[in-house]
Protein backbone atom coordinates (compact mmCIF):
# COMPACT_ATOMS: atom_id res chain seq x y z
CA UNK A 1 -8.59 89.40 108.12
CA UNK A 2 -5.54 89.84 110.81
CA UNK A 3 -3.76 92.99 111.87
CA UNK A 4 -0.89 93.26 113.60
CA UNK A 5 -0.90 95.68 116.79
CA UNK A 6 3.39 95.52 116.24
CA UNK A 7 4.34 94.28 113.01
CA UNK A 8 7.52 92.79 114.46
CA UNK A 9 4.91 90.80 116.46
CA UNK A 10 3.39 87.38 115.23
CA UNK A 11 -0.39 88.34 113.54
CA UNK A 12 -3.22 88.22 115.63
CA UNK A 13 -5.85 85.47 115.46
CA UNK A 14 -8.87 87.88 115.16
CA UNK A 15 -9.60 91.36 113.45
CA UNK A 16 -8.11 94.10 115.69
CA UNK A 17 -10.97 96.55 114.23
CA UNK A 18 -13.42 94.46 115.64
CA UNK A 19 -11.99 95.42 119.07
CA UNK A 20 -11.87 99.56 118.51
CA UNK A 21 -15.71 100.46 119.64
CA UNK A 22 -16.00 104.14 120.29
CA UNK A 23 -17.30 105.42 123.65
CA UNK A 24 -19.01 108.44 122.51
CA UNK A 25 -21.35 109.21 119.31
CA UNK A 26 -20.35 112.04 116.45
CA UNK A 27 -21.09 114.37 118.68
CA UNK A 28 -19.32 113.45 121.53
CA UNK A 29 -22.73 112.53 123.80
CA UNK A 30 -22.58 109.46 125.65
CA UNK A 31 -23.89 107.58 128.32
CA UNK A 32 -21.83 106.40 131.11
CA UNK A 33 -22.82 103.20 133.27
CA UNK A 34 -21.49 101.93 136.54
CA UNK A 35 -21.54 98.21 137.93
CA UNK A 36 -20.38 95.69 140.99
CA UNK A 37 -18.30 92.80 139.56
CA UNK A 38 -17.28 89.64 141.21
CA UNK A 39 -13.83 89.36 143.23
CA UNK A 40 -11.19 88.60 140.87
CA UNK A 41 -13.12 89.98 137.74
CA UNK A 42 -11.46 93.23 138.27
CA UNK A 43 -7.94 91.65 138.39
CA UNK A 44 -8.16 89.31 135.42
CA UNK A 45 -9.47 92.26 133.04
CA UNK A 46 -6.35 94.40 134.02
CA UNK A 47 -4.13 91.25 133.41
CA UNK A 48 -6.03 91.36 129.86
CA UNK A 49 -5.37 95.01 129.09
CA UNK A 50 -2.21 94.61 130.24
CA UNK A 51 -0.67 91.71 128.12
CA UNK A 52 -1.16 93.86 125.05
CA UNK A 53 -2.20 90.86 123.48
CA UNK A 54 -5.48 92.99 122.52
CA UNK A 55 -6.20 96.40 121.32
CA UNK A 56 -7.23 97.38 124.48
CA UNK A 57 -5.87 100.68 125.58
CA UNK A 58 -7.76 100.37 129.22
CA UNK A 59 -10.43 99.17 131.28
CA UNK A 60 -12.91 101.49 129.48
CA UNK A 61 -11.63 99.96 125.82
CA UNK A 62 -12.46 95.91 126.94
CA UNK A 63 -15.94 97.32 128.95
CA UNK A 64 -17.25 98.80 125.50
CA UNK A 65 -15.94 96.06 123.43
CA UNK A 66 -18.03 93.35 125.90
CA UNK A 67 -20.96 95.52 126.11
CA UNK A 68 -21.12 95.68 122.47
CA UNK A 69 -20.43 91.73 121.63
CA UNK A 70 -22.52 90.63 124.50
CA UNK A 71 -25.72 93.43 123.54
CA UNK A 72 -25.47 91.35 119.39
CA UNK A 73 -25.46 88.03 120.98
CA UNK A 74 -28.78 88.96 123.00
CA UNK A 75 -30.29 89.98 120.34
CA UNK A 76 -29.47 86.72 118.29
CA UNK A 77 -30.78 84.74 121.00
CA UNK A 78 -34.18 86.24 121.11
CA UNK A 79 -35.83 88.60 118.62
CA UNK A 80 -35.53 92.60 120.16
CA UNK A 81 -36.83 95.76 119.45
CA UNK A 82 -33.05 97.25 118.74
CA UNK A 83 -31.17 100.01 117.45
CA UNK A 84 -28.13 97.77 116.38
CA UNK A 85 -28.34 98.96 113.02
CA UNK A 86 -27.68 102.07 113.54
CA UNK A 87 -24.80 101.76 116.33
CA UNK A 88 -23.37 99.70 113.48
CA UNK A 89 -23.45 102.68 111.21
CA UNK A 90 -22.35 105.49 113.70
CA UNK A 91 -19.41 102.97 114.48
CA UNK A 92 -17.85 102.65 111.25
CA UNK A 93 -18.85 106.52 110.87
CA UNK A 94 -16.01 107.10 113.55
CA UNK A 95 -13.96 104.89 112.54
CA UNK A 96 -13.87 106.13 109.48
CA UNK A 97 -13.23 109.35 110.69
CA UNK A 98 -11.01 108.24 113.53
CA UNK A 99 -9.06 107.24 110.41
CA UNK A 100 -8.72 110.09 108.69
CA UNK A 101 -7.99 112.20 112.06
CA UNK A 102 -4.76 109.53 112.64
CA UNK A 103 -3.88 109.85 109.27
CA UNK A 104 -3.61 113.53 109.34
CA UNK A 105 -1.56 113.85 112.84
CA UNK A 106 0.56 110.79 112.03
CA UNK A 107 1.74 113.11 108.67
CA UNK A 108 2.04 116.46 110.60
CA UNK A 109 4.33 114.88 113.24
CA UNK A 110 6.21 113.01 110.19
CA UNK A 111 6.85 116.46 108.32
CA UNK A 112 8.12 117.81 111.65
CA UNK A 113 10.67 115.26 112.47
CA UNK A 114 12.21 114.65 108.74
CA UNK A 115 12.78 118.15 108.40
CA UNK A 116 14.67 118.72 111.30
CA UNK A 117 16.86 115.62 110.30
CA UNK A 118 16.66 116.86 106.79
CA UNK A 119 18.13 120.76 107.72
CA UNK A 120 20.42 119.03 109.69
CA UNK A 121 21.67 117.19 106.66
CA UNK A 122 20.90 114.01 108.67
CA UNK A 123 18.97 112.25 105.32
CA UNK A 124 20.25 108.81 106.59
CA UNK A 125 18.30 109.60 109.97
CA UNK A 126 15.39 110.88 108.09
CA UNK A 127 15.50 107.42 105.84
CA UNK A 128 15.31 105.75 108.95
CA UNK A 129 12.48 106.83 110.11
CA UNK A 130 10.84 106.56 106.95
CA UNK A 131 11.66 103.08 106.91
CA UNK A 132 10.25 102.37 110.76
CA UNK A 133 6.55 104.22 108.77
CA UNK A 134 6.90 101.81 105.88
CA UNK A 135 7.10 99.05 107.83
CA UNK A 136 4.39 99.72 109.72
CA UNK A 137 2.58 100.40 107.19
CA UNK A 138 2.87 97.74 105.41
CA UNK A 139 1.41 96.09 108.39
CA UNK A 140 -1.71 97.52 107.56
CA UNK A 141 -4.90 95.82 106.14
CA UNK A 142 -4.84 96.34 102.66
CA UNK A 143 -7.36 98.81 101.56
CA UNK A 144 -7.68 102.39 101.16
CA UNK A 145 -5.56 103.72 104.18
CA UNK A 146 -2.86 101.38 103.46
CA UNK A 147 -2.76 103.01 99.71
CA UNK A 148 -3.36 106.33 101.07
CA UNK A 149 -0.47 106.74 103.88
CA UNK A 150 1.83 104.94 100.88
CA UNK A 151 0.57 107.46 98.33
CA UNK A 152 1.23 110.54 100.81
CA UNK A 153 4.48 109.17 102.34
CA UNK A 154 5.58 109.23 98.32
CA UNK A 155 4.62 112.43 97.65
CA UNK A 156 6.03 114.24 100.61
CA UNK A 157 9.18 112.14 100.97
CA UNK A 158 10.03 110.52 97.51
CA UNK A 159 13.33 112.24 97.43
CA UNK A 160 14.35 110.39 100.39
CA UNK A 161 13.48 106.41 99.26
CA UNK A 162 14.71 107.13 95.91
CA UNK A 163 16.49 103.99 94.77
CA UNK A 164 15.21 101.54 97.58
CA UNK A 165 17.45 103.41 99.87
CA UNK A 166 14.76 103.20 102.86
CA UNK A 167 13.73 99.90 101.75
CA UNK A 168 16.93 98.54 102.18
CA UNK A 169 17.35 99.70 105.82
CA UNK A 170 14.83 97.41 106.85
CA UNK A 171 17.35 94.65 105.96
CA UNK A 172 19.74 96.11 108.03
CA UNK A 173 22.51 97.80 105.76
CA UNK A 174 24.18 100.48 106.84
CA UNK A 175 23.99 103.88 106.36
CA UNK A 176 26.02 106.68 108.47
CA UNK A 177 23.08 108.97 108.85
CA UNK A 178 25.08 111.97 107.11
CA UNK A 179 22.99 113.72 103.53
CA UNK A 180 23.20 112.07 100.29
């Protein structure tokens, strides 16, 4: 399955969720490492993070992803007394949770910003930034968030895509921002 990091964006070759390894436990504990790398390893890993062309928010986001990918392909190679399992479950523990923590900020900032359009009688403002979520959230993996940011953005902000009215600024019609 594909994701798109910007769904204006071509889709990515490759899973971004198999890029988002967390760099501390449920708990926050962690253990940090420290290494020498070869001249010119350095500069090609910031070139990496710094197309964008993966998930990577920084250095610290490609190290874990490696360390992870590279500690499963050891332990393919030759059998290992290992604790993959359960890294495996922690993972999608916090993601899971990572989730749920997005889900809730990205509707508490949403609230905030359509009602100040909203008491400013700016509904064609407010639909327009209910259209920019729907897009993007339509450029979600199907599944339970997808269904559950759709479900919430309906409940809190029905009133405002009534009639494919939001919908329909995605095509580009226009509206002139003022209440309706």
């Amino acid at each position: 399955m594909t994701q798109r990091l910007d769904p204006d964006q071509p889709t990515n070759s490759y899973n971004v969720e198999e890029f988002r390894i967390r760099g501390s436990d449920t708990q926050g504990n962690f253990d940090r490492i420290f290494c020498r790398v070869a001249p010119g390893e350095l500069l090609q890993m910031t070139r990496i993070v710094q197309s964008k062309l993966f998930p990577y928010t920084g250095l610290g986001d490609l190290f874990r992803h490696a360390v992870y990918r590279h500690v499963r392909y050891l332990g393919d190679l030759e059998p290992l007394p290992s604790v993959t399992q359960q890294v495996d479950a922690m993972m999608e523990l916090l993601r899971v949770e990572e989730f749920h923590q997005n889900f809730m900020n990205m509707f508490t900032r949403t609230e905030a910003v359509i009602g100040k359009y909203t008491l400013a009688g700016a509904n064609g403002e407010a639909r327009r930034v209910l259209a920019g979520l729907v897009n993007h959230i339509d450029g979600m993996p199907a599944g339970y968030w997808q269904d559950r940011y759709r479900k919430e953005l309906e409940e809190k902000f029905g009133h405002l895509m009534d009639g494919g009215e939001t919908r329909s600024l995605l095509e580009g019609e226009d509206d002139d921002g003022g209440g309706s």
